[in-house]
Protein backbone atom coordinates (compact mmCIF):
# COMPACT_ATOMS: atom_id res chain seq x y z
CA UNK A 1 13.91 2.85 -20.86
CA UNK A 2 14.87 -0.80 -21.91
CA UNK A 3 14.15 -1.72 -17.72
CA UNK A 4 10.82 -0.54 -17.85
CA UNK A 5 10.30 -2.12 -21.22
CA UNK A 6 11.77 -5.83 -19.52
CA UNK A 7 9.64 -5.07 -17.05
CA UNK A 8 6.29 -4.83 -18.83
CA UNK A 9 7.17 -7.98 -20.88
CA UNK A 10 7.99 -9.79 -17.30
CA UNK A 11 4.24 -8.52 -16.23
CA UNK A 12 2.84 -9.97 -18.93
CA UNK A 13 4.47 -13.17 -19.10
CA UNK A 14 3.43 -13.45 -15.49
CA UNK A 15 0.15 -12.72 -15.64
CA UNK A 16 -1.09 -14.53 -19.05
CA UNK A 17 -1.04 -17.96 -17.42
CA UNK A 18 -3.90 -16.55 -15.24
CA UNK A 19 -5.74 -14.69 -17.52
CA UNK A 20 -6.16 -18.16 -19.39
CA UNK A 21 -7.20 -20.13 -16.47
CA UNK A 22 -9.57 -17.46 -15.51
CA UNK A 23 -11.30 -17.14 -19.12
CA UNK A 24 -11.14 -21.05 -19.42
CA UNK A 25 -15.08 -22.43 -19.84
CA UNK A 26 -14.66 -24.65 -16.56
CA UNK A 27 -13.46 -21.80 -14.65
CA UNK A 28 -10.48 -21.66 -11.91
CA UNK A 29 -10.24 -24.78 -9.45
CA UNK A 30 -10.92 -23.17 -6.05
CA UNK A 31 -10.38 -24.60 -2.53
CA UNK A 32 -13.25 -24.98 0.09
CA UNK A 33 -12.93 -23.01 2.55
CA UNK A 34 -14.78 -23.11 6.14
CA UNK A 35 -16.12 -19.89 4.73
CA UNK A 36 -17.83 -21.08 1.77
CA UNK A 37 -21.35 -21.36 1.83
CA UNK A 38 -21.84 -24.85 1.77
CA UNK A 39 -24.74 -26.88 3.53
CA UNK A 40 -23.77 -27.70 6.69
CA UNK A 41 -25.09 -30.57 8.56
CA UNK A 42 -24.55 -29.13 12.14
CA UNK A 43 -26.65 -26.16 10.71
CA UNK A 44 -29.69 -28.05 10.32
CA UNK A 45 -30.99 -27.13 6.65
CA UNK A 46 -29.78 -23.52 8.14
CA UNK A 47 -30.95 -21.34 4.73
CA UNK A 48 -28.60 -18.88 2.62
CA UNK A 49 -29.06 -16.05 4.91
CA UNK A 50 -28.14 -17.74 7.88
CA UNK A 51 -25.07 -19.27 5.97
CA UNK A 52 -23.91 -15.93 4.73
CA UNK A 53 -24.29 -14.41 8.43
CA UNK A 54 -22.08 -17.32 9.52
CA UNK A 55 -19.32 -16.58 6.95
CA UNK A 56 -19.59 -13.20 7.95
CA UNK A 57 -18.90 -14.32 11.86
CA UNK A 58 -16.52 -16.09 10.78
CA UNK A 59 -14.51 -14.21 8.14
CA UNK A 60 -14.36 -11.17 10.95
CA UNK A 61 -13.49 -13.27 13.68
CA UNK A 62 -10.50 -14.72 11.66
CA UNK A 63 -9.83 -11.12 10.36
CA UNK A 64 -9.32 -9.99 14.29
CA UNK A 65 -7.51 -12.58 15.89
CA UNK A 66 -4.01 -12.95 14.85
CA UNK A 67 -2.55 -16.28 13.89
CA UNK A 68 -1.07 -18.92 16.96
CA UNK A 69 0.53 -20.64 13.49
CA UNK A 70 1.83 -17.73 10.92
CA UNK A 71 3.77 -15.22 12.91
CA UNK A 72 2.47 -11.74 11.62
CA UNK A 73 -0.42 -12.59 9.80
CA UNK A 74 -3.86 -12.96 10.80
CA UNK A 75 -6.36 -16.28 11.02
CA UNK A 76 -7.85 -15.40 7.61
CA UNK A 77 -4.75 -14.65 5.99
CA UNK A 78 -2.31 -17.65 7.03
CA UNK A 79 -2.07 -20.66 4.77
CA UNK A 80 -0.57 -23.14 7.02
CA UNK A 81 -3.49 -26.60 7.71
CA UNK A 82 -3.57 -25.96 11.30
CA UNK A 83 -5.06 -22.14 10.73
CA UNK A 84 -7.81 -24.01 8.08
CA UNK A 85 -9.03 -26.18 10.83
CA UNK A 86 -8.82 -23.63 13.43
CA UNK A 87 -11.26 -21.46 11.15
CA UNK A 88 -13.42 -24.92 10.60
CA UNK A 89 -13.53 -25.09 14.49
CA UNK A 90 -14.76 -21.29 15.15
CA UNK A 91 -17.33 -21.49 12.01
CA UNK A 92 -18.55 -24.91 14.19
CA UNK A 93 -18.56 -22.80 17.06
CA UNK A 94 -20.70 -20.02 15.83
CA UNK A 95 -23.03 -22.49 14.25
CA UNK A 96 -23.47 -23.93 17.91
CA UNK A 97 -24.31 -20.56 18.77
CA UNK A 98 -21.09 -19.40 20.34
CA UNK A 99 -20.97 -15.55 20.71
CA UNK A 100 -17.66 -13.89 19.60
CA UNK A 101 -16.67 -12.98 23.22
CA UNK A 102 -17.05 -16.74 24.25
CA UNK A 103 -14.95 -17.92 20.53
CA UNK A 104 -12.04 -15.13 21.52
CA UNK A 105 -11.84 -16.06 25.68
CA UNK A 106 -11.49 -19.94 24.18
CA UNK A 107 -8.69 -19.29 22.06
CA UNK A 108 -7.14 -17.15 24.57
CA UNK A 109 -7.21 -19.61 26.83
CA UNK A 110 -6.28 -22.04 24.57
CA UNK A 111 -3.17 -20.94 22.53
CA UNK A 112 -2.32 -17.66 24.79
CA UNK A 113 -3.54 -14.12 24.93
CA UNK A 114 -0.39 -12.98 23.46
CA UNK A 115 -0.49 -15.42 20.75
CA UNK A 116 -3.84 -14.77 19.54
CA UNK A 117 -5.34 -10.81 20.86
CA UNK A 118 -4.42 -8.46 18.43
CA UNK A 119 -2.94 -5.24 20.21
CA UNK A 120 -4.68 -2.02 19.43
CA UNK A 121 -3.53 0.33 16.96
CA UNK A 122 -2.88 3.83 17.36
CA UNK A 123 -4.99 6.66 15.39
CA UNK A 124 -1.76 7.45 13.10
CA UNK A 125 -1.47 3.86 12.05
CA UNK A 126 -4.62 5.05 8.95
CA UNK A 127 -1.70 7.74 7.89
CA UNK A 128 1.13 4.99 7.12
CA UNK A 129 0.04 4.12 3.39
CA UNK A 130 -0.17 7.99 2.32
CA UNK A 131 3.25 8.65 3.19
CA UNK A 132 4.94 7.76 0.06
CA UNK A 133 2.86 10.56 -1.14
CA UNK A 134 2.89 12.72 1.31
CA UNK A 135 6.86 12.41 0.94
CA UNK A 136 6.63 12.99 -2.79
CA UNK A 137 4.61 15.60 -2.75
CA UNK A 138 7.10 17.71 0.05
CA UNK A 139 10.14 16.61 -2.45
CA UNK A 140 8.14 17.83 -5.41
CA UNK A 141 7.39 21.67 -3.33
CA UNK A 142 11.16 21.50 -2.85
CA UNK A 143 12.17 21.55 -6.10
CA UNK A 144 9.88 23.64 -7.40
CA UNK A 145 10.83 25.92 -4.64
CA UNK A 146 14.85 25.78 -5.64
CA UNK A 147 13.76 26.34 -9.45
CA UNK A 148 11.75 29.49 -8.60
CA UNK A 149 14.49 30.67 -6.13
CA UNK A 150 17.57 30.30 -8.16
CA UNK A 151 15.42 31.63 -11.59
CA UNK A 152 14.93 35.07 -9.40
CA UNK A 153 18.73 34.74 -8.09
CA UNK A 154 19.79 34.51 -11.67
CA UNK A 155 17.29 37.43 -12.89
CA UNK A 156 18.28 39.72 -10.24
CA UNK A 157 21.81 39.01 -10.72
CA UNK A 158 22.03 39.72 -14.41
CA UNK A 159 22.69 43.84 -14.75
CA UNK A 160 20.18 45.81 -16.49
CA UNK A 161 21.80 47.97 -19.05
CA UNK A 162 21.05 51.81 -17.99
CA UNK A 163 20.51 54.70 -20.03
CA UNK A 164 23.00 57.23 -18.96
CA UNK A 165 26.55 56.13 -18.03
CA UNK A 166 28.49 58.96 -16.05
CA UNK A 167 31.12 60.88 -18.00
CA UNK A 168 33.84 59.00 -16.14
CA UNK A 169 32.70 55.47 -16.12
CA UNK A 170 31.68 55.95 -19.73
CA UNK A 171 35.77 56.32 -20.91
CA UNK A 172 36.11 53.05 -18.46
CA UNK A 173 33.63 51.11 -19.65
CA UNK A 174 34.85 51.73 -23.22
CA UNK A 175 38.72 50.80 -22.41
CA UNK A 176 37.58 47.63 -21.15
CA UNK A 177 35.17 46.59 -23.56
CA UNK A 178 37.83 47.41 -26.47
CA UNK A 179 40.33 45.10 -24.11
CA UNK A 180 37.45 42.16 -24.01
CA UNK A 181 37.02 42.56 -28.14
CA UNK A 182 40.77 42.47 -28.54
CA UNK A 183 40.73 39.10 -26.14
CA UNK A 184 38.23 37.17 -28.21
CA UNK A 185 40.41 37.95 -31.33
């Protein structure tokens, strides 16, 4: 109990310097990215729409193609400068008016097929984050499954007194309940 309660403490020590910079009246300082919507001067006075198709482009485009810089993660999600001005470079090319096909066969070609082409997933891959639960459910049907069986080994087990007690086993049955009384004395 006192782990969880450390814990919740360390959770909210953690998270109040946030909560203050995100209520502050100036707001959180955030980074340009080649993402934002931002006039661009290669666009021509492109308007909003036009922007936010761009980001769009661009933000899926960087979602697909893995990073040549960040082993493991994608374009969009590595942090390193070179991956921020390879995203600048594809949002210039889609503002020339690149199509995604041409963007992906340049990069390719540039930094390596290997290094850049996502490989397909299989179909179970959308099962992998239920199976914590799928796993804790199967544990919980166990155990409820042991409770049940060993509640009807122990109720079949225990004797049920019966009415009438042959002759014979009656003067047995007596002897050795007198010997269990004179035991417990």
């Amino acid at each position: 109990m006192r782990h969880y309660v450390f814990l919740m403490l360390r959770a909210l020590l953690l998270a109040a310097p946030v909560a203050l910079v995100l209520a502050a009246p100036w707001g959180p300082a955030r980074a340009q990215t080649p993402t934002d919507e931002v006039a661009d001067p290669a666009a021509g006075g492109a308007n909003e729409a036009e922007l936010d198709d761009v980001s769009r482009r661009v933000r899926r485009l960087s979602d697909e193609l893995k990073s040549p810089f960040c082993p493991g993660k994608t374009l969009l999600n590595c942090t390193s400068y070179q991956a921020f001005e390879l995203r600048k470079e594809i949002k210039q090319m889609v503002l020339s008016g690149e199509s995604d096909a041409d963007i992906t066969a340049l990069l390719e070609a540039r930094f390596g097929e290997s290094k850049v082409a996502n490989p397909p997933q299989p179909w179970y891959t959308a099962l992998v984050p239920f199976l914590p639960f799928l796993a804790m459910g199967l544990m919980v049907l166990w155990v409820l499954r042991r409770w049940s069986s060993r509640r009807a080994a122990a109720d079949a087990s225990t004797p049920t007194p019966s009415a009438a007690v042959p002759a014979g086993d009656a003067d047995r049955l007596a002897r050795l309940r007198a010997r269990i009384a004179l035991d417990d004395e």
